[in-house]
PDB file of N, CA and C in Angstrom:
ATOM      1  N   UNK A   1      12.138  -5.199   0.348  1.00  0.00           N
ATOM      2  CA  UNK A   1      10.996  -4.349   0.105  1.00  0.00           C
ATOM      3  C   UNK A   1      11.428  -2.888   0.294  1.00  0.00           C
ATOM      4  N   UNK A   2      11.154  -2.251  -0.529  1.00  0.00           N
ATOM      5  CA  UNK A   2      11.334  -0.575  -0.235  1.00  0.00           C
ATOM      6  C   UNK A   2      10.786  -0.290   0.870  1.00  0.00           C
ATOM      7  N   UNK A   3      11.466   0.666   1.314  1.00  0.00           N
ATOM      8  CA  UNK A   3      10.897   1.082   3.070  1.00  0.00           C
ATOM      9  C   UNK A   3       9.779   2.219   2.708  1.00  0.00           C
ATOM     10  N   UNK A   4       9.849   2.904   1.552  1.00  0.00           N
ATOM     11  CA  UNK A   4       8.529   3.760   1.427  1.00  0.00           C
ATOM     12  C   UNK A   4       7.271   3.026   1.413  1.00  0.00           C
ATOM     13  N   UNK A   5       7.438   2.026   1.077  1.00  0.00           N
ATOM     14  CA  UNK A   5       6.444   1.225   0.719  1.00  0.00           C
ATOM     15  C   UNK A   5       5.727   0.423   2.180  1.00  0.00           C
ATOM     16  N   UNK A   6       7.282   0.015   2.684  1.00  0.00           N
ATOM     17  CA  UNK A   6       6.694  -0.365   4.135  1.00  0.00           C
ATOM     18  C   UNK A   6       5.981   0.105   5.060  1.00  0.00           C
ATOM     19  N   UNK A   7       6.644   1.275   4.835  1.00  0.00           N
ATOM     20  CA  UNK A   7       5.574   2.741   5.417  1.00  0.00           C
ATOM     21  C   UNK A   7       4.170   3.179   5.343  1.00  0.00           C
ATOM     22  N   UNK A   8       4.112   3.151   3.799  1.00  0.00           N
ATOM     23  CA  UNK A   8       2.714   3.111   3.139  1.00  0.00           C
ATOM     24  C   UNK A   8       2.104   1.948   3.516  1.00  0.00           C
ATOM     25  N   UNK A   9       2.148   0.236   4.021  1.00  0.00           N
ATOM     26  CA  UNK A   9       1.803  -0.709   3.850  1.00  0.00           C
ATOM     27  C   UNK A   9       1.320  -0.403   5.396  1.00  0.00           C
ATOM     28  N   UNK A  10       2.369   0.258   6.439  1.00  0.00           N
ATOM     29  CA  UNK A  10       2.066   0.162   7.568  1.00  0.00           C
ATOM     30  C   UNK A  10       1.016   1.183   7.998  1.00  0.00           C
ATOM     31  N   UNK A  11       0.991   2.002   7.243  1.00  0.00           N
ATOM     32  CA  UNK A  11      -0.276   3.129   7.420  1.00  0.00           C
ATOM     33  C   UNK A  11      -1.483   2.334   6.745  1.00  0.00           C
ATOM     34  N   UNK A  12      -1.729   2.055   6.107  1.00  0.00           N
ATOM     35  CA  UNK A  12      -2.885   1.410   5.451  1.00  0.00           C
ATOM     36  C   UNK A  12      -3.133   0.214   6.733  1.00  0.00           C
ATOM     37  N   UNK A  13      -2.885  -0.383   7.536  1.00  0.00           N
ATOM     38  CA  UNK A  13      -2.871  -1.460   8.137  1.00  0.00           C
ATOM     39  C   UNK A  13      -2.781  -0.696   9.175  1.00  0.00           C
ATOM     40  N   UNK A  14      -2.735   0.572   9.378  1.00  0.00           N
ATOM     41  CA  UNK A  14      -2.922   1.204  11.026  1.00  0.00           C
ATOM     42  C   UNK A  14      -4.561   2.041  11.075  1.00  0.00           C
ATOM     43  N   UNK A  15      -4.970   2.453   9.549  1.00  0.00           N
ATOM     44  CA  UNK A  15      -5.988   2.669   9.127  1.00  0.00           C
ATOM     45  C   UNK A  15      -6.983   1.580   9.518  1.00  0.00           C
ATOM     46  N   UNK A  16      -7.194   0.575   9.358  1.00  0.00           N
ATOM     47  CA  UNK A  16      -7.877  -0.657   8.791  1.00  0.00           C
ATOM     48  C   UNK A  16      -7.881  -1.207  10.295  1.00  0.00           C
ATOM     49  N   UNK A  17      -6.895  -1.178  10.929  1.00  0.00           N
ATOM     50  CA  UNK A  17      -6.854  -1.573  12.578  1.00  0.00           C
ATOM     51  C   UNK A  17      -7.678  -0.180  13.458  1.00  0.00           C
ATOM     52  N   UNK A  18      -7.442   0.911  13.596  1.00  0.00           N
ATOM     53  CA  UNK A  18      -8.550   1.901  13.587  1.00  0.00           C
ATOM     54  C   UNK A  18      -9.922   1.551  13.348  1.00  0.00           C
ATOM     55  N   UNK A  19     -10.418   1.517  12.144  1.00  0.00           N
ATOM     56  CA  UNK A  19     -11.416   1.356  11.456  1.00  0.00           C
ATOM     57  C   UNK A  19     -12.393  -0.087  12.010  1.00  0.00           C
ATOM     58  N   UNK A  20     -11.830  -0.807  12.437  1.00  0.00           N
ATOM     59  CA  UNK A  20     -12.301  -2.396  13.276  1.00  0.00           C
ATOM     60  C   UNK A  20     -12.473  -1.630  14.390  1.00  0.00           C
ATOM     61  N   UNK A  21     -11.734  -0.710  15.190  1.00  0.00           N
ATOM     62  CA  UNK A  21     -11.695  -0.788  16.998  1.00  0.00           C
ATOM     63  C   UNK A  21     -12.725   0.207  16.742  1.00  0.00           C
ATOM     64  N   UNK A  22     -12.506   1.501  15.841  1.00  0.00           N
ATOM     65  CA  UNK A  22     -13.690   2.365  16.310  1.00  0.00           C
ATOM     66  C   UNK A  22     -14.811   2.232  15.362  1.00  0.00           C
ATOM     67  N   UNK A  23     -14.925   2.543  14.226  1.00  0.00           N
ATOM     68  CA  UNK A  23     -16.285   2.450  13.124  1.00  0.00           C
ATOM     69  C   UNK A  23     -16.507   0.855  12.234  1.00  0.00           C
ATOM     70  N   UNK A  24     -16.821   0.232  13.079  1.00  0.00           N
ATOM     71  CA  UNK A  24     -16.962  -1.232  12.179  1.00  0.00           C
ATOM     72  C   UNK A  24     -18.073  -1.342  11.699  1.00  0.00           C
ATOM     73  N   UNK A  25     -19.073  -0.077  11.508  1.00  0.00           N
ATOM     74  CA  UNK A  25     -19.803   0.432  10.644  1.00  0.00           C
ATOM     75  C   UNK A  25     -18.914   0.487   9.048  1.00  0.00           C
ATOM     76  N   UNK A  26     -18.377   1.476   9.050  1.00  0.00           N
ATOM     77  CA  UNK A  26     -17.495   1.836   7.416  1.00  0.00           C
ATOM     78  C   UNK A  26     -17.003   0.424   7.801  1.00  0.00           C
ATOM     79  N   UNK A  27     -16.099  -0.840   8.483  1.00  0.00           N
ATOM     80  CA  UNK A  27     -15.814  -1.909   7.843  1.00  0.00           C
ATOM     81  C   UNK A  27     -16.863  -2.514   7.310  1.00  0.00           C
ATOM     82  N   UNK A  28     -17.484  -3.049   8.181  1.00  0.00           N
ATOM     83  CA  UNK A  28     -18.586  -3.739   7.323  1.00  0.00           C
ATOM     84  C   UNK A  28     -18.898  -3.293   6.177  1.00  0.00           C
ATOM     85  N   UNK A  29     -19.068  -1.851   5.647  1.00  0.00           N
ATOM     86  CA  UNK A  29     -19.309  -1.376   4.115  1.00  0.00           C
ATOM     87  C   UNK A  29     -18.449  -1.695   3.220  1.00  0.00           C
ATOM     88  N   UNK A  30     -17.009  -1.713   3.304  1.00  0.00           N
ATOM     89  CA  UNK A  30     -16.246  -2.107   3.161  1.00  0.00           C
ATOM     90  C   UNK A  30     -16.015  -3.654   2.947  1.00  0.00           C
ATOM     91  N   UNK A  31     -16.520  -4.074   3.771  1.00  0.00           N
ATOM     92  CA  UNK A  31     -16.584  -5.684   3.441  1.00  0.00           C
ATOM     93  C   UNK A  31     -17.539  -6.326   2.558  1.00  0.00           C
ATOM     94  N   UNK A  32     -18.659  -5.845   2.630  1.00  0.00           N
ATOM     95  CA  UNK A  32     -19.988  -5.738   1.891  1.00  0.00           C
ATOM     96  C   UNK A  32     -18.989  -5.961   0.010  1.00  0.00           C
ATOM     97  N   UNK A  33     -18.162  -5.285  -0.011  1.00  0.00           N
ATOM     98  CA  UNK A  33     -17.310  -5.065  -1.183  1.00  0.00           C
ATOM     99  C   UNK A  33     -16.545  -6.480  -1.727  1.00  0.00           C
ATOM    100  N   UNK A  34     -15.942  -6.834  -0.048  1.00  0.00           N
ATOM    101  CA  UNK A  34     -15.055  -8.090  -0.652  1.00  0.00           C
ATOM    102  C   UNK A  34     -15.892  -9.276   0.300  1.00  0.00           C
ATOM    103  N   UNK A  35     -17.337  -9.033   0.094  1.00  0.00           N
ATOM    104  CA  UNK A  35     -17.957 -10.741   0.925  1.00  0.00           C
ATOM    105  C   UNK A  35     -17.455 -11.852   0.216  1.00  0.00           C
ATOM    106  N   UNK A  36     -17.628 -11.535  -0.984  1.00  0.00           N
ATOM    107  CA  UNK A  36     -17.837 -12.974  -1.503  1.00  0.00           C
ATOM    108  C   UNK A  36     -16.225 -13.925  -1.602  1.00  0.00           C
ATOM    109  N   UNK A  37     -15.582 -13.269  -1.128  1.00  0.00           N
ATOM    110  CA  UNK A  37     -13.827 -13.746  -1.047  1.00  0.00           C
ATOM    111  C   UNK A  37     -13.641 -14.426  -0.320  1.00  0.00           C
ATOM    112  N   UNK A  38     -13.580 -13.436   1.143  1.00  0.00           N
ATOM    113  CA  UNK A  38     -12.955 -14.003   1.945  1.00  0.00           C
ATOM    114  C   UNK A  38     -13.707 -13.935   3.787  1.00  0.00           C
ATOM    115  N   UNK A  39     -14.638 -12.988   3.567  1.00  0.00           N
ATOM    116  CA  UNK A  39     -14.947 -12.454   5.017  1.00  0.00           C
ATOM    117  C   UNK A  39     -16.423 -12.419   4.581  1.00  0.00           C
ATOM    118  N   UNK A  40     -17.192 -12.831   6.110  1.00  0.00           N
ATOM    119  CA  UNK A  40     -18.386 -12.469   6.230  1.00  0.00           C
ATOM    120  C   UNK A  40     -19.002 -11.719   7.089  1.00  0.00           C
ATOM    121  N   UNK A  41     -20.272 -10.595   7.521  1.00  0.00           N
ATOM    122  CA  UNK A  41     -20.945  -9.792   8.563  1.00  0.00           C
ATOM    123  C   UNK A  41     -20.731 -10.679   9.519  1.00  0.00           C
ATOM    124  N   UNK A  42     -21.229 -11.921  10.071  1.00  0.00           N
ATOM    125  CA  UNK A  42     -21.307 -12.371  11.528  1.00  0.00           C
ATOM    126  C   UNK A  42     -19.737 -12.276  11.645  1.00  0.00           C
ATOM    127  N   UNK A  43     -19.100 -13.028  11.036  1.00  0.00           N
ATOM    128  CA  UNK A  43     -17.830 -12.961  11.563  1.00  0.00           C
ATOM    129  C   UNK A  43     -16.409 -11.661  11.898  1.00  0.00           C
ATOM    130  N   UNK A  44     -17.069 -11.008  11.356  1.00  0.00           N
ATOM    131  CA  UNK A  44     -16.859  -9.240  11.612  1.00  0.00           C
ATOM    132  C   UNK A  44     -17.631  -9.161  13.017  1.00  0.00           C
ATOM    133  N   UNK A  45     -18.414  -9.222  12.701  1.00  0.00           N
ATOM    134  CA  UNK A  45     -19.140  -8.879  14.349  1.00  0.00           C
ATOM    135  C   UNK A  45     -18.787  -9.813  15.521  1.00  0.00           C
ATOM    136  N   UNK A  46     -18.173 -10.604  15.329  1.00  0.00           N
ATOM    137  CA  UNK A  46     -18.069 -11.596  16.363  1.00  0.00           C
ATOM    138  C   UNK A  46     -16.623 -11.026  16.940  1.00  0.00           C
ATOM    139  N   UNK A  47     -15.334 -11.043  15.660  1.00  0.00           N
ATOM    140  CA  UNK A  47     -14.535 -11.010  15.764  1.00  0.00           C
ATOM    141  C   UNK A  47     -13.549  -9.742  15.134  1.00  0.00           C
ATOM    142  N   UNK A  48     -14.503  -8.317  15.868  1.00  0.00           N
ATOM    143  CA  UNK A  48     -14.048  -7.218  14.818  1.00  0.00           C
ATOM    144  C   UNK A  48     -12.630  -6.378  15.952  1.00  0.00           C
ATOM    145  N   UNK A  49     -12.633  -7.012  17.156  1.00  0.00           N
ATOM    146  CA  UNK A  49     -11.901  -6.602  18.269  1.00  0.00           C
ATOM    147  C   UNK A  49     -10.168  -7.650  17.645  1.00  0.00           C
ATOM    148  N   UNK A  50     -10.318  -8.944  17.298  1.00  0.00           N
ATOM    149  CA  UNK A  50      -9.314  -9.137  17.055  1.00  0.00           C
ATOM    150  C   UNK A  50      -8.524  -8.576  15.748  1.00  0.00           C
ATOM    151  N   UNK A  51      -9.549  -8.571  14.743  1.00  0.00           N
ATOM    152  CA  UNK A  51      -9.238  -8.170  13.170  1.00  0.00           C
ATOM    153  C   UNK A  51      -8.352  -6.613  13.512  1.00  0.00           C
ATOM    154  N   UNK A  52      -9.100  -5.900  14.465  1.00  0.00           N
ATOM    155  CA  UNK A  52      -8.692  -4.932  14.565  1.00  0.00           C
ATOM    156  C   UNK A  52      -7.334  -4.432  15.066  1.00  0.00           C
ATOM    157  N   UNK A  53      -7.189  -5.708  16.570  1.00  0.00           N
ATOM    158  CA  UNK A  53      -5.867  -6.020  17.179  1.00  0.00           C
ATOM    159  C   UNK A  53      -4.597  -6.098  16.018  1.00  0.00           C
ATOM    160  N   UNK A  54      -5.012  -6.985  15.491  1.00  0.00           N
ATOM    161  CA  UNK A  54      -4.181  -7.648  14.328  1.00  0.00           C
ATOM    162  C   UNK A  54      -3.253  -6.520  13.250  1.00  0.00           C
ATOM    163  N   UNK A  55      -4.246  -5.942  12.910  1.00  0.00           N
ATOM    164  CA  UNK A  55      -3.830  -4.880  11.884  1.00  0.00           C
ATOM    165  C   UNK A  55      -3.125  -3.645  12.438  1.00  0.00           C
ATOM    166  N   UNK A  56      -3.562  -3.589  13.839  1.00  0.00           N
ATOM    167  CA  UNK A  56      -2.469  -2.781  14.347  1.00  0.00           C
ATOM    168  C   UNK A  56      -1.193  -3.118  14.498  1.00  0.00           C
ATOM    169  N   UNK A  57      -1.068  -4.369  14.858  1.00  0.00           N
ATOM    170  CA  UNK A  57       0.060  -5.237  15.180  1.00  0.00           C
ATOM    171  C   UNK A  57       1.050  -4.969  14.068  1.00  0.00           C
ATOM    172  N   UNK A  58       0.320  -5.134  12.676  1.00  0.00           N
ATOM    173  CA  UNK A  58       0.727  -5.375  11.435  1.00  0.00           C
ATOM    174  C   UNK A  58       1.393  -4.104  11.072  1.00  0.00           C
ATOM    175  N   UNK A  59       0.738  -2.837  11.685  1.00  0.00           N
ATOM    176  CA  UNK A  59       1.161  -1.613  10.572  1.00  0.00           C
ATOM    177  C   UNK A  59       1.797  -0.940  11.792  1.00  0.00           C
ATOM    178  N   UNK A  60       2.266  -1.753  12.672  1.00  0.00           N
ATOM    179  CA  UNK A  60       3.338  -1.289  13.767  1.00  0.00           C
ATOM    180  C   UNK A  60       4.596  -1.957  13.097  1.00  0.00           C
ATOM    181  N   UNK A  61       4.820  -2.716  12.895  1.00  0.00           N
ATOM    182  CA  UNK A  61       5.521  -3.612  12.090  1.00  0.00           C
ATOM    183  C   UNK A  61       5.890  -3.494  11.036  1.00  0.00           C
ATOM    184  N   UNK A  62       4.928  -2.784   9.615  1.00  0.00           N
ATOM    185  CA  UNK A  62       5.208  -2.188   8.854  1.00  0.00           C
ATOM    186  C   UNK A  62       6.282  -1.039   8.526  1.00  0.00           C
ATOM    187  N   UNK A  63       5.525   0.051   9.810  1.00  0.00           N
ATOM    188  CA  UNK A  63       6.170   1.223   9.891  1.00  0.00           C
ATOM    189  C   UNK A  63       7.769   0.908  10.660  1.00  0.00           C
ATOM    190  N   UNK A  64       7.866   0.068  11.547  1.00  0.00           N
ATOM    191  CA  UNK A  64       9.386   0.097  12.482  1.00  0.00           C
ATOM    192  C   UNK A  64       9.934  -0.490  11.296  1.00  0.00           C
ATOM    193  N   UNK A  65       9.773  -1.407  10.396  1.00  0.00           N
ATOM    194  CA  UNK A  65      10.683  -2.025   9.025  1.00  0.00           C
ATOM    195  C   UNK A  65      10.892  -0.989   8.334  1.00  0.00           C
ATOM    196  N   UNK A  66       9.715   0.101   7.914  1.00  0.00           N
ATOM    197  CA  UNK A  66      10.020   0.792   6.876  1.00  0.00           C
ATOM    198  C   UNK A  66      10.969   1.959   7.424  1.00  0.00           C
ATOM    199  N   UNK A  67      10.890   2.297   8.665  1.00  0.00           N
ATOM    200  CA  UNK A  67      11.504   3.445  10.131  1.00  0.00           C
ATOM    201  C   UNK A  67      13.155   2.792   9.751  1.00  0.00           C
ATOM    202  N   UNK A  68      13.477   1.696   9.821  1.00  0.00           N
ATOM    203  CA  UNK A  68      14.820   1.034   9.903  1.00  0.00           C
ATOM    204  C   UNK A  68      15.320   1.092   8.299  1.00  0.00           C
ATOM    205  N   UNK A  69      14.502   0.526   7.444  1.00  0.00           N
ATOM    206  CA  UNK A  69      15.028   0.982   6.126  1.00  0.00           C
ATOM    207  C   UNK A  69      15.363   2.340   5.542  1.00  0.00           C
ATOM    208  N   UNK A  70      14.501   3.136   6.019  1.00  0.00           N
ATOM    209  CA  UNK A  70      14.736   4.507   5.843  1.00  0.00           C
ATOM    210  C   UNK A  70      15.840   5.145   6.842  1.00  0.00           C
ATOM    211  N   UNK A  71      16.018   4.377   7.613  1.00  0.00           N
ATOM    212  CA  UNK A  71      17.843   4.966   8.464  1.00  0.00           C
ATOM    213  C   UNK A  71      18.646   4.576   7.648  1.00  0.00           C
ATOM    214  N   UNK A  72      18.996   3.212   7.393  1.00  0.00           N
ATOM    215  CA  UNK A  72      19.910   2.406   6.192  1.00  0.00           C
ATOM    216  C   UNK A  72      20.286   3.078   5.348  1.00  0.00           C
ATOM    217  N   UNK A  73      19.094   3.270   4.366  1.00  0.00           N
ATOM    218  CA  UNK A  73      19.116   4.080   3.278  1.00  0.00           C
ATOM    219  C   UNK A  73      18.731   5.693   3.104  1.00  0.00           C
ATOM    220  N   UNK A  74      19.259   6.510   4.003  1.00  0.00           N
ATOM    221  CA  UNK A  74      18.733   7.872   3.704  1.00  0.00           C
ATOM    222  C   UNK A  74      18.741   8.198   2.087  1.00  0.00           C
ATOM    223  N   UNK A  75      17.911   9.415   1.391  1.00  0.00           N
ATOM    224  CA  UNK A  75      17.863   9.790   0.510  1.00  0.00           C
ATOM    225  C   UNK A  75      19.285  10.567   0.097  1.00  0.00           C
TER     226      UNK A  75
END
């Protein structure tokens, strides 16, 4: 995977982990968007502390992959 990308993947997923811990107002609007998929309001509300955990986890992870690819490969 390109490390710019990892980067970008890990910011979007540090956003979205943010967005659960502090305004799960804008998630829920946000979800309102993709209900019919995959996620529902109670379960946001029940479980907006882990969703939130998670995505931090994720775009910590993102960014140290894309942090290491971008040493590898300087421009």
């Amino acid at each position: 995977m390109n490390p710019w990308l990892e980067v970008g993947a890990g910011c979007v997923f540090f956003l979205a982990g943010l967005g659960y811990l502090y305004q799960p107002r804008l998630m829920e609007r946000l979800n309102a968007f993709a209900r019919e998929f995959f996620l529902n309001d109670s379960y946001i509300a029940l479980h907006r502390q882990k969703y939130g955990t998670f995505f931090l986890l994720v775009a910590l992870l993102f960014i140290y992959l894309g942090y290491v690819g971008l040493e590898k490969f300087p421009r």
